[in-house]
Protein backbone atom coordinates (compact mmCIF):
# COMPACT_ATOMS: atom_id res chain seq x y z
CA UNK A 1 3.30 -16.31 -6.90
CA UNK A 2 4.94 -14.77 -3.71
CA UNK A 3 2.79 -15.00 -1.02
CA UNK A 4 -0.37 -16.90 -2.48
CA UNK A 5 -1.31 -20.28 -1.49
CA UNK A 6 -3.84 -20.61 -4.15
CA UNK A 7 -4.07 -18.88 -7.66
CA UNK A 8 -6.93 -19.36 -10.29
CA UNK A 9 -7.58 -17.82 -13.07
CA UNK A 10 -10.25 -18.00 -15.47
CA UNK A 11 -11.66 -16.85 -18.68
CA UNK A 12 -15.06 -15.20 -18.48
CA UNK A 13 -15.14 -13.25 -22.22
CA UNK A 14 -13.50 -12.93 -25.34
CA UNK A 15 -14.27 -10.02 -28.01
CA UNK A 16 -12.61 -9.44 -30.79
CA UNK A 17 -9.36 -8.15 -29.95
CA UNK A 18 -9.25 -9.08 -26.15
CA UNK A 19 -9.55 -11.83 -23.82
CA UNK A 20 -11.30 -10.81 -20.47
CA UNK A 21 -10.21 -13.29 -17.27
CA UNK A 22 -11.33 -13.40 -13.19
CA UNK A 23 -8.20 -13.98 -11.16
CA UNK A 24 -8.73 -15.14 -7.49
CA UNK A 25 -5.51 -15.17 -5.18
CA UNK A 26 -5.84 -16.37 -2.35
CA UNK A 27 -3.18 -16.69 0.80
CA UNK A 28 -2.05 -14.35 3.84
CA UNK A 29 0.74 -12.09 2.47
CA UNK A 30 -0.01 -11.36 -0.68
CA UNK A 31 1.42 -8.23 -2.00
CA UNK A 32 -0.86 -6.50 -4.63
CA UNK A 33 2.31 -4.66 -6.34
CA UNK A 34 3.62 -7.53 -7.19
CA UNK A 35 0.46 -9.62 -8.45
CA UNK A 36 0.43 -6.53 -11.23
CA UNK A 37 3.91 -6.77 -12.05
CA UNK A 38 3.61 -10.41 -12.29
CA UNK A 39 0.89 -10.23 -14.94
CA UNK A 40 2.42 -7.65 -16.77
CA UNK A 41 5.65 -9.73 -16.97
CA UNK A 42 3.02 -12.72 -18.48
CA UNK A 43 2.27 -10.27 -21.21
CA UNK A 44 -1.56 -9.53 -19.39
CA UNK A 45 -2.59 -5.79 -19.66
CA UNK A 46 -4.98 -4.66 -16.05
CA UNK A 47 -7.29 -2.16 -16.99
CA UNK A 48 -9.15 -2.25 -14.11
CA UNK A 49 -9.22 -4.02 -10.29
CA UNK A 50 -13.09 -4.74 -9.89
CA UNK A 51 -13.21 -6.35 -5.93
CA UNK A 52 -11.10 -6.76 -3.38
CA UNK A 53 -12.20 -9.15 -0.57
CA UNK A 54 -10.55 -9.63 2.87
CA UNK A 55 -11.95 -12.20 4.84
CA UNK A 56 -11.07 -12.55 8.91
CA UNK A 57 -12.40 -16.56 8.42
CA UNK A 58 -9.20 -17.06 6.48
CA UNK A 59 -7.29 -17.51 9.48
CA UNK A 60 -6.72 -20.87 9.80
CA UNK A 61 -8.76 -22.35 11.94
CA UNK A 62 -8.22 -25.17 15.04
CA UNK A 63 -9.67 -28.44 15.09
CA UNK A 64 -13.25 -28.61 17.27
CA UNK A 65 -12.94 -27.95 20.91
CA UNK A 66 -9.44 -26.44 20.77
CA UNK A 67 -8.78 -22.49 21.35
CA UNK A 68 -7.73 -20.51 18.39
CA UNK A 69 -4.58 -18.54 20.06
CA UNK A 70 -2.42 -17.98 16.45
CA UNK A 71 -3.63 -16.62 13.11
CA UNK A 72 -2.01 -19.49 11.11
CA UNK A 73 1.21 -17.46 11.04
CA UNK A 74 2.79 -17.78 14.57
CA UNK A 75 1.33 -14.67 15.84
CA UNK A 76 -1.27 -14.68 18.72
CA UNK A 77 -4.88 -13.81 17.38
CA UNK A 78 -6.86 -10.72 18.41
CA UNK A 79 -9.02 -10.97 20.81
CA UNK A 80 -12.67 -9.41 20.36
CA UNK A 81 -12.72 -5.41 20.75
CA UNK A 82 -8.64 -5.84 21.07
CA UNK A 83 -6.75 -3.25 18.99
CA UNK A 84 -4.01 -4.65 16.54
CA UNK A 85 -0.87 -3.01 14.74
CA UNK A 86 -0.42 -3.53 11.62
């Protein structure tokens, strides 16, 4: 999938007619338009989006006793209190 690094998905129910599953996605430019197209296109039907998590500790992170100066993507990391564009 575009963007991910990671992609699990697991199924947590099954009823009769329906088969419930917990996707996780994980990776830094994930775009959530086209997660739901993708699992459309793989016959999946979303009725709902229960959690969203965004996590600043998934920046990569440097080994022990060097300075983290780039998010993991080439561009320099925030500082504390700094203000970022998005």
């Amino acid at each position: 999938m575009k963007g991910a690094d990671g992609v699990n998905i697991a199924l947590i129910e099954i009823d009769k007619n329906t088969g419930s599953v917990r996707a996780t996605i994980e990776g830094e430019d994930i775009d959530p338009n086209h997660v739901v197209t993708t699992m459309k296109d793989c016959g999946a039907v979303i009725h709902s989006v229960d959690e969203v998590a965004v996590e600043e500790d998934s920046w990569k992170r440097p080994p022990p006793g060097e300075q983290n100066t780039t998010r993991g993507h080439g561009r320099p990391a925030p500082q504390r209190g700094q203000k970022v564009k998005a």
